[in-house]
Protein backbone atom coordinates (compact mmCIF):
# COMPACT_ATOMS: atom_id res chain seq x y z
CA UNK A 1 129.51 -56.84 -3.56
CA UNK A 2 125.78 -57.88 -3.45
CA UNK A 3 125.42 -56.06 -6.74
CA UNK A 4 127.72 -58.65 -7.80
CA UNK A 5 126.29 -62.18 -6.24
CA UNK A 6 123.21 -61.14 -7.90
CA UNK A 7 124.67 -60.61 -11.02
CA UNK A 8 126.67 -64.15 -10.66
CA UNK A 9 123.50 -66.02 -9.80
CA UNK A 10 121.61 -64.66 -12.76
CA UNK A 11 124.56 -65.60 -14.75
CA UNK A 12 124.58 -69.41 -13.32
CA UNK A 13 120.36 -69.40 -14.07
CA UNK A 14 120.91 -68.29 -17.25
CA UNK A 15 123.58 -70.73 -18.14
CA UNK A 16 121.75 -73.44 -16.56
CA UNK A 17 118.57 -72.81 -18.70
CA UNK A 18 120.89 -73.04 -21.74
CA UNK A 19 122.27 -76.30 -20.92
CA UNK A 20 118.68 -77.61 -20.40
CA UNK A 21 118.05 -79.52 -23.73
CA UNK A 22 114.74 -79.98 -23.99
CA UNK A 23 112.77 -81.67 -27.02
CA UNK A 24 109.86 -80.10 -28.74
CA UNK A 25 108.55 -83.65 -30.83
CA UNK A 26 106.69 -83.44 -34.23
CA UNK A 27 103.09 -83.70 -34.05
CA UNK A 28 102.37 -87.55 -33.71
CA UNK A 29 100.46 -89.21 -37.09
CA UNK A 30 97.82 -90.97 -35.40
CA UNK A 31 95.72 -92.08 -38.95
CA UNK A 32 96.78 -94.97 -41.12
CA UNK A 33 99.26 -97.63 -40.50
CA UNK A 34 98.78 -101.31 -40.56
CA UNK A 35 95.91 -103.11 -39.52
CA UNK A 36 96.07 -104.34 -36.10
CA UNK A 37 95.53 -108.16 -36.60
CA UNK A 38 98.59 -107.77 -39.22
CA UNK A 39 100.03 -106.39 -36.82
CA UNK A 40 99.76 -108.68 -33.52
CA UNK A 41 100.84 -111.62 -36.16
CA UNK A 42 104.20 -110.04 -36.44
CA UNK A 43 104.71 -108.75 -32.86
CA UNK A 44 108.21 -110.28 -31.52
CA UNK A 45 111.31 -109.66 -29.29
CA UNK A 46 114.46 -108.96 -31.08
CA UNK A 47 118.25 -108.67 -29.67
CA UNK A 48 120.17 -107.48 -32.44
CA UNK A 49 120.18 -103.60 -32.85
CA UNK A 50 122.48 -101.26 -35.87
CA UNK A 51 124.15 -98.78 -33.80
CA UNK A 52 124.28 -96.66 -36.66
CA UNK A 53 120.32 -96.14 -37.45
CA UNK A 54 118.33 -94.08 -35.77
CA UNK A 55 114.27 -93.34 -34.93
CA UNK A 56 113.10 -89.85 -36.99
CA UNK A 57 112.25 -87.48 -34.58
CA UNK A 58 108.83 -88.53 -36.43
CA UNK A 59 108.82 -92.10 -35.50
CA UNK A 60 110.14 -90.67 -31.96
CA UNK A 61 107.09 -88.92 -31.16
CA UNK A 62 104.38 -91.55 -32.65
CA UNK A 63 105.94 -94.06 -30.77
CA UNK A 64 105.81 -92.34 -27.58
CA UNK A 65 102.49 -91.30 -28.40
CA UNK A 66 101.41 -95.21 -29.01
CA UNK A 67 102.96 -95.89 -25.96
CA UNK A 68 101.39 -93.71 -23.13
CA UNK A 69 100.04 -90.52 -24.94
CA UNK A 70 96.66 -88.20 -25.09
CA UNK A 71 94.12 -89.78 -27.51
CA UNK A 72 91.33 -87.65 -25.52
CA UNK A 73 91.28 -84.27 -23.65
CA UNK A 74 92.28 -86.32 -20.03
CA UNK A 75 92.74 -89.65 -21.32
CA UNK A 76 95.69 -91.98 -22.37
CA UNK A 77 96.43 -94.56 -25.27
CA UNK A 78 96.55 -97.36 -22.16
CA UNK A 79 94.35 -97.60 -19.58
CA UNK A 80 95.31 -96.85 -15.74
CA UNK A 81 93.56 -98.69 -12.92
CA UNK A 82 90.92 -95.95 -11.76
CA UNK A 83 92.74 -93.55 -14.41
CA UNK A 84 95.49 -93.17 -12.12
CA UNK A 85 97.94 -92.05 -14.91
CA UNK A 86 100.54 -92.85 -12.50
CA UNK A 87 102.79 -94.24 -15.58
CA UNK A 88 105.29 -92.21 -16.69
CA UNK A 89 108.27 -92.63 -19.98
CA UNK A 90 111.79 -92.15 -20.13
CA UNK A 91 113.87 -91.89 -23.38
CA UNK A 92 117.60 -93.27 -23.02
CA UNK A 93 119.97 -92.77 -25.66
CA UNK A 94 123.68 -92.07 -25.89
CA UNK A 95 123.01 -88.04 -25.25
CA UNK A 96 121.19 -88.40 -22.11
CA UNK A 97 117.94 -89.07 -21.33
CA UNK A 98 114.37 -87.10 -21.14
CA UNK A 99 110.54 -87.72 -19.81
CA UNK A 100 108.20 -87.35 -21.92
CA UNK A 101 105.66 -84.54 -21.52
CA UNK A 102 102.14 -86.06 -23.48
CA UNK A 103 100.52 -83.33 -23.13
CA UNK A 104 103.38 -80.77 -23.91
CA UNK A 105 104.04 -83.47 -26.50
CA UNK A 106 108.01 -83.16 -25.66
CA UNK A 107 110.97 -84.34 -24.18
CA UNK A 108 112.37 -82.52 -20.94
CA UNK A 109 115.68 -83.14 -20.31
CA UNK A 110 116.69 -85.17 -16.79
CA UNK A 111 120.53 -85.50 -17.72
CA UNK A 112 122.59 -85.08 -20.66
CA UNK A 113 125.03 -87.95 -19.30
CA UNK A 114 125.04 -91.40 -21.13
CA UNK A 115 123.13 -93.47 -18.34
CA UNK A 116 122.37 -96.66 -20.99
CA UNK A 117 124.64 -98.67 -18.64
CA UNK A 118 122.24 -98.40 -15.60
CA UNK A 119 119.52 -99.49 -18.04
CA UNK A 120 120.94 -102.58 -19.29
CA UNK A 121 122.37 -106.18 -17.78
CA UNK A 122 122.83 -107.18 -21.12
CA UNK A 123 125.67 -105.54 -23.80
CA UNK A 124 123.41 -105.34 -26.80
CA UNK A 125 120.58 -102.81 -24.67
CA UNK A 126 123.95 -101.44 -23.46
CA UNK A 127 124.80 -100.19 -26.77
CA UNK A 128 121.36 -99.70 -28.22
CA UNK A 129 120.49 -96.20 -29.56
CA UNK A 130 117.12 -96.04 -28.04
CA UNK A 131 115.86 -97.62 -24.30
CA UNK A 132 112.46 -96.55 -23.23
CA UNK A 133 111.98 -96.85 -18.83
CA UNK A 134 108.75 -97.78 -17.92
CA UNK A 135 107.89 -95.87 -14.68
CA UNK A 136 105.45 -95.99 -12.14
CA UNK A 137 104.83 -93.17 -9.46
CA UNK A 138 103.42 -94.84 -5.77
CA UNK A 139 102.14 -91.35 -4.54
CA UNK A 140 99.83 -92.29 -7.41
CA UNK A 141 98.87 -95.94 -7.32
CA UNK A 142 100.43 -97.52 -4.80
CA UNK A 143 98.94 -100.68 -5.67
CA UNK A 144 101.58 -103.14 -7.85
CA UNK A 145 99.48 -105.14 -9.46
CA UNK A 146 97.59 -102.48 -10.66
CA UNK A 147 101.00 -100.63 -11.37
CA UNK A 148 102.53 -103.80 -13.53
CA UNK A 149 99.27 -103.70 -15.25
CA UNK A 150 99.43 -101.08 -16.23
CA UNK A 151 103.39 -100.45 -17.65
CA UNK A 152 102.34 -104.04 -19.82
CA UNK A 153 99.96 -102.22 -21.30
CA UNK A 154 102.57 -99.71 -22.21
CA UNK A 155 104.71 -102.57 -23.05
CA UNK A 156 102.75 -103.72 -25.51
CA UNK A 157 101.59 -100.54 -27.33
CA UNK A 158 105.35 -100.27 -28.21
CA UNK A 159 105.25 -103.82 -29.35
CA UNK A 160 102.74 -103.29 -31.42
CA UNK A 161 103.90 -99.88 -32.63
CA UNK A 162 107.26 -101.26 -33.08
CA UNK A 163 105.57 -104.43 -35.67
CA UNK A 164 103.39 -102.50 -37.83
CA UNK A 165 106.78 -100.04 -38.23
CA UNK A 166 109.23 -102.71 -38.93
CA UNK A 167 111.24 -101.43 -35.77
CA UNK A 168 112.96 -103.88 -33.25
CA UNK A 169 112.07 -104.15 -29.80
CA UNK A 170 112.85 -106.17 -26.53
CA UNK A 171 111.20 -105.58 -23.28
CA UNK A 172 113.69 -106.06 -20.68
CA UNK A 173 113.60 -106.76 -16.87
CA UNK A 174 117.57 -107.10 -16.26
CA UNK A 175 118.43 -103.52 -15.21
CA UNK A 176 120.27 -101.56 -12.28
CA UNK A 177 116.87 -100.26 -10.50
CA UNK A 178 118.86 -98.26 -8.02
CA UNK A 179 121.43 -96.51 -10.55
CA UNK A 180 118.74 -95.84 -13.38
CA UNK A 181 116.21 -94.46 -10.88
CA UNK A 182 119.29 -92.14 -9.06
CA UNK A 183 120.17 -91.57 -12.99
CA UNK A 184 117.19 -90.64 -13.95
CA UNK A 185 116.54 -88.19 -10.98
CA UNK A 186 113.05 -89.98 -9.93
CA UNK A 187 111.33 -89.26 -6.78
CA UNK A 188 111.23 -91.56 -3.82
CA UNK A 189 108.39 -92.43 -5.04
CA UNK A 190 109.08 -93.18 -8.26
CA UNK A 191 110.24 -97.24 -9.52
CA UNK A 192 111.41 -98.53 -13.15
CA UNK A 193 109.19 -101.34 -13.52
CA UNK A 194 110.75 -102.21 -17.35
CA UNK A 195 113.03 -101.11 -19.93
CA UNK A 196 112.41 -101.63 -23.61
CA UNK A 197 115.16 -101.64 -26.09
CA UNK A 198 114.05 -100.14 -29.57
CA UNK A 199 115.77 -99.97 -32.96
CA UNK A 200 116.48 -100.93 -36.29
């Protein structure tokens, strides 16, 4: 009988870490691109999104690297008040949603359920392909100001990513904070300070 809960259990491990669907990304291309002052002249907000187009795993991983990766050994592509690093990203799209690892440089899987309702008020980031959550850890920097400071600077690295790659975005403050945070399996700790819609 014990022979057998032991077996059972490594049976449900097993079949757990299969179900895990984690990401490894492409290395990010971090040379090139277009200058930044071309750039900021076409940063903008967009709300219309082709539910039929999406981000290369490519374009995937540079953006996320723009947006709160390594660009030194234990530093970020944004700065964080007293490098706190306390800012974290979450990729929402129609298969679930991951965090991404920077240093790793992939996505680990916190659900494979469709959570883009929790992340949206509005029916266009509802049925977007691609939301980005901003997140900010208090155990970390328990400071807001600092904390808001610090997810605009994410913000607008994706902004700017987004112009100089001819992608869409909209950063968004019209979200269910309690349903994406349970959703997304944050800490206590842990609050969704924005989303960002992203697309063609």
């Amino acid at each position: 009988m014990k022979r057998f809960f032991i077996s059972l259990s490594l049976t449900i491990i097993s079949l757990s870490q299969c179900l895990a669907s984690d990401i490894a990304l492409p290395k990010p291309q971090t040379n090139g691109g277009m200058p930044l002052m071309e750039a900021l002249s076409k940063r903008q907000s967009t709300r219309e999104f082709l539910n039929n187009r999406k981000l290369s795993d490519q374009q995937l991983s540079d953006l996320l690297w723009a947006a709160c990766g390594y660009n030194r050994e234990d530093k970020l592509t944004i700065p964080t008040a007293m490098n706190r690093q306390e800012v974290s990203v979450y990729v929402i799209t129609p298969e679930g949603a991951w965090r991404y690892a920077a240093k790793e440089n992939k996505l680990i899987q916190v659900t494979d359920k469709d959570i883009r309702e929790y992340s949206a008020a509005q029916e266009f980031a509802k049925e977007a392909l691609l939301n980005i959550a901003i997140v900010s850890d208090k155990e970390l920097m328990s400071d807001d100001i600092y904390a808001g400071t610090d997810a605009g600077a994410v913000m607008q690295n994706i902004y700017l990513w987004c112009a100089a790659n001819e992608v869409g975005t909209v950063t968004r403050g019209s979200f269910d904070k309690k349903g994406l945070a349970k959703a997304l399996n944050l800490k206590s700790s842990q609050r969704v300070i924005l989303v960002q819609t992203v697309g063609y």
